[in-house]
C-alpha atoms as a PDB file:
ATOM      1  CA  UNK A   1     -18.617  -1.468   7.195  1.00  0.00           C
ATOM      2  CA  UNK A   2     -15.463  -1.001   9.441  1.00  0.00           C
ATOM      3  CA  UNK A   3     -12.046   0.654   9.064  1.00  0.00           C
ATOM      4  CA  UNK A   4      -9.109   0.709  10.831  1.00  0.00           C
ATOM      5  CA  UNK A   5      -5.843   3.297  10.738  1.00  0.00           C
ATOM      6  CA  UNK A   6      -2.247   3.646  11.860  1.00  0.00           C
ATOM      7  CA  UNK A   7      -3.317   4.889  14.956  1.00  0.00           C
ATOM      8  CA  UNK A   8      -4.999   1.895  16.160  1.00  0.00           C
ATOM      9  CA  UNK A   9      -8.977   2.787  15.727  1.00  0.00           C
ATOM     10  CA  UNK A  10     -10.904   0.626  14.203  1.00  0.00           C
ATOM     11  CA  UNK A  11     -14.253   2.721  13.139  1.00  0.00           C
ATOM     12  CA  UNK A  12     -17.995   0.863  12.115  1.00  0.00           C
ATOM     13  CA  UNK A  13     -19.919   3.404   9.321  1.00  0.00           C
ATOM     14  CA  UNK A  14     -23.355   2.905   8.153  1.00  0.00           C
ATOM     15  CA  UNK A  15     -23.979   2.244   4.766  1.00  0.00           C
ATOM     16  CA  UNK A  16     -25.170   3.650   2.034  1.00  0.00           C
ATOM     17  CA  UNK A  17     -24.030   7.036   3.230  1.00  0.00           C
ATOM     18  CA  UNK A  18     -21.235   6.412   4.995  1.00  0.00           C
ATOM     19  CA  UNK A  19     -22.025   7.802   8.518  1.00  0.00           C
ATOM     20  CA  UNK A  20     -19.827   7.066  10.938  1.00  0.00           C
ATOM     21  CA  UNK A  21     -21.401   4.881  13.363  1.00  0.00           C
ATOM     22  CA  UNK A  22     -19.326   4.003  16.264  1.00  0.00           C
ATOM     23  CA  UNK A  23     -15.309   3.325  17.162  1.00  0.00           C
ATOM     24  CA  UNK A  24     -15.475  -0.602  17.897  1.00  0.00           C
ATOM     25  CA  UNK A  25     -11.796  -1.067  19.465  1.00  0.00           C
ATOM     26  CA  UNK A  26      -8.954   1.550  20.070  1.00  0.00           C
ATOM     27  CA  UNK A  27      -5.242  -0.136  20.043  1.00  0.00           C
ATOM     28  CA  UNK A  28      -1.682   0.979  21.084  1.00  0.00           C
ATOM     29  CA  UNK A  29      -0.225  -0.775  18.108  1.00  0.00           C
ATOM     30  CA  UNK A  30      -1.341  -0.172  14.183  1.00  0.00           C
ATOM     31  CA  UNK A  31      -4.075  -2.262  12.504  1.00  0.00           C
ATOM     32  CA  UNK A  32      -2.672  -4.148  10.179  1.00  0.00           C
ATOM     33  CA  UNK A  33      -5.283  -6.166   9.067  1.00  0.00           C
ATOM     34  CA  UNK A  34      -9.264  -6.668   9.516  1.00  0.00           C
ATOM     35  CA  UNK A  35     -11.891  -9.010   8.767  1.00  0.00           C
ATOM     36  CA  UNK A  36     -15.488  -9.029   9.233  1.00  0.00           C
ATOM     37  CA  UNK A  37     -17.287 -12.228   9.617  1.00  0.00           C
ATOM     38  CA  UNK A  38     -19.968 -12.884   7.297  1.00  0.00           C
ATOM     39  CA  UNK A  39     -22.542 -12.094   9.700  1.00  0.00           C
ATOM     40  CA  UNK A  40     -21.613  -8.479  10.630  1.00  0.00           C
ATOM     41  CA  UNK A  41     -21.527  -8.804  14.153  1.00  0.00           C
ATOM     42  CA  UNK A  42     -18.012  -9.750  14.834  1.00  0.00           C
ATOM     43  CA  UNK A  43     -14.504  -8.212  13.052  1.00  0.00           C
ATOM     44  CA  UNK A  44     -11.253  -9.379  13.881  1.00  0.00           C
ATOM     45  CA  UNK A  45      -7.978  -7.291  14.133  1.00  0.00           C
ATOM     46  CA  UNK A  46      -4.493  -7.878  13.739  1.00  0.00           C
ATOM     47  CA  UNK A  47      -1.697  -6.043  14.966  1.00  0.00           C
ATOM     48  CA  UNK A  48       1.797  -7.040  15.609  1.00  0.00           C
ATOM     49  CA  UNK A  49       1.600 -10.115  17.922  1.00  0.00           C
ATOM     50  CA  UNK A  50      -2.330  -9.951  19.058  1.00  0.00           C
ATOM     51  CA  UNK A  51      -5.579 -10.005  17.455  1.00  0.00           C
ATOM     52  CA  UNK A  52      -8.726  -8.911  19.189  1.00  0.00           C
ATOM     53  CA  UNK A  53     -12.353  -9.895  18.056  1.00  0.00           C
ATOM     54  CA  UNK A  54     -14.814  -7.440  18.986  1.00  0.00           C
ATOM     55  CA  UNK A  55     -18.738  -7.394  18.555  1.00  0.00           C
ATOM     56  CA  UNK A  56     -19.494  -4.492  16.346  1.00  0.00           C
ATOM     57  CA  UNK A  57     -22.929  -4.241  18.052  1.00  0.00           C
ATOM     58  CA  UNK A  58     -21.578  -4.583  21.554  1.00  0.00           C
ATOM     59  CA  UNK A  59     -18.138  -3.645  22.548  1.00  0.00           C
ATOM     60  CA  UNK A  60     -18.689  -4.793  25.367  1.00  0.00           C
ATOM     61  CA  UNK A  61     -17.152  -8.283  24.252  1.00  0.00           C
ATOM     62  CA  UNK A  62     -14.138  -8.391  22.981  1.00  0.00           C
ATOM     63  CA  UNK A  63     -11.645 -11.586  22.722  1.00  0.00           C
ATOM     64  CA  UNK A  64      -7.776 -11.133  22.534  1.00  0.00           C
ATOM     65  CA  UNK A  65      -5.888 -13.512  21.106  1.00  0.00           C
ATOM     66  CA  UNK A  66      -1.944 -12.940  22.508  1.00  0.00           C
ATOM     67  CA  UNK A  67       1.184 -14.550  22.458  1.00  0.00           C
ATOM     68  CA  UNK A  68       2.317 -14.811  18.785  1.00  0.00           C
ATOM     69  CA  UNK A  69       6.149 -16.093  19.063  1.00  0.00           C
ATOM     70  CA  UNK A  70       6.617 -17.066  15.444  1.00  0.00           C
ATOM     71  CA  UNK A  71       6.781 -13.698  13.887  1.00  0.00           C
ATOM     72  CA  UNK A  72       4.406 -10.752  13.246  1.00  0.00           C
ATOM     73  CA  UNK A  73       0.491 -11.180  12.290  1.00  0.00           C
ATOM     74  CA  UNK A  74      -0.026  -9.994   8.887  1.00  0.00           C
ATOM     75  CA  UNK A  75      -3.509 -10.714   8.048  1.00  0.00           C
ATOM     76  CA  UNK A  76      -6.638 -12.737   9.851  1.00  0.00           C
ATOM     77  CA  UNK A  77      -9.852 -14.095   8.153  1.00  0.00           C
ATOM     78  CA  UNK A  78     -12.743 -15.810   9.254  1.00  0.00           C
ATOM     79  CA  UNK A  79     -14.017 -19.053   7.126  1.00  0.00           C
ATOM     80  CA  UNK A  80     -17.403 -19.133   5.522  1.00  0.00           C
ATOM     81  CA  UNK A  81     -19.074 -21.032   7.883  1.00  0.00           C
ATOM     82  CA  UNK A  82     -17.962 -19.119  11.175  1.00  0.00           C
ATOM     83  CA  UNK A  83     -16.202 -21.677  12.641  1.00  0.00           C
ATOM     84  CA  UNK A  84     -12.475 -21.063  12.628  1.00  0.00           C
ATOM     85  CA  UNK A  85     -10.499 -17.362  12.649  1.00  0.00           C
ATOM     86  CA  UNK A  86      -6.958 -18.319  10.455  1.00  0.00           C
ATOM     87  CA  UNK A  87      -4.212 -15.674  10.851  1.00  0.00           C
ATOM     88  CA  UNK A  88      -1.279 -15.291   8.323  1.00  0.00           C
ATOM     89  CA  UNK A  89       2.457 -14.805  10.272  1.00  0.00           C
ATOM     90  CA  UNK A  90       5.116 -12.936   8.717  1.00  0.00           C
ATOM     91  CA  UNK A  91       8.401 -14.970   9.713  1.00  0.00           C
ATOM     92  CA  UNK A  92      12.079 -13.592   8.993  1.00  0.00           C
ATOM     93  CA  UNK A  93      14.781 -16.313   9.219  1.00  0.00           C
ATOM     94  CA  UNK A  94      18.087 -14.694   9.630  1.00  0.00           C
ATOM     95  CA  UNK A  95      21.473 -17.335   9.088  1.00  0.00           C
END
């Protein structure tokens, strides 16, 4: 299992006890959002205008995704199947 907090840590427990395991990623910005692919083995996280994918078993590799110009990432899942990461994109349009 894996958690993330407003101070940018994303944390991997063991369950059924709820041990803390290990801190997969550390991040200047909030988490707002996390998913963990069906697997286990990879969790993606959103914050702001990036979203890093990080092997929970290896932290060693770890994808960022930058560059979001629309607006600000809201949420980020990974489909069934493991073949696509979506990301949801908060947009305010001001007239």
């Amino acid at each position: 299992m894996v958690s993330g907090d407003d101070h940018g840590n994303v944390n991997a427990f063991t369950l059924p006890k709820l041990a803390f395991e290990t801190t997969v990623v550390r991040s200047m910005l909030t988490v707002d959002h996390l998913a963990l692919d069906v697997s286990g083995t990879f969790v993606a996280v959103a914050s702001e205008n990036a979203i890093k994918v990080v092997n929970v078993h290896d932290i060693t590799q770890m994808y960022v995704i930058q560059g979001e110009k629309k607006g600000l990432i809201r949420s980020v899942a990974f489909d069934p199947k493991q073949q696509y990461l979506v990301r949801a994109v908060f947009v305010l349009v001001c007239d």
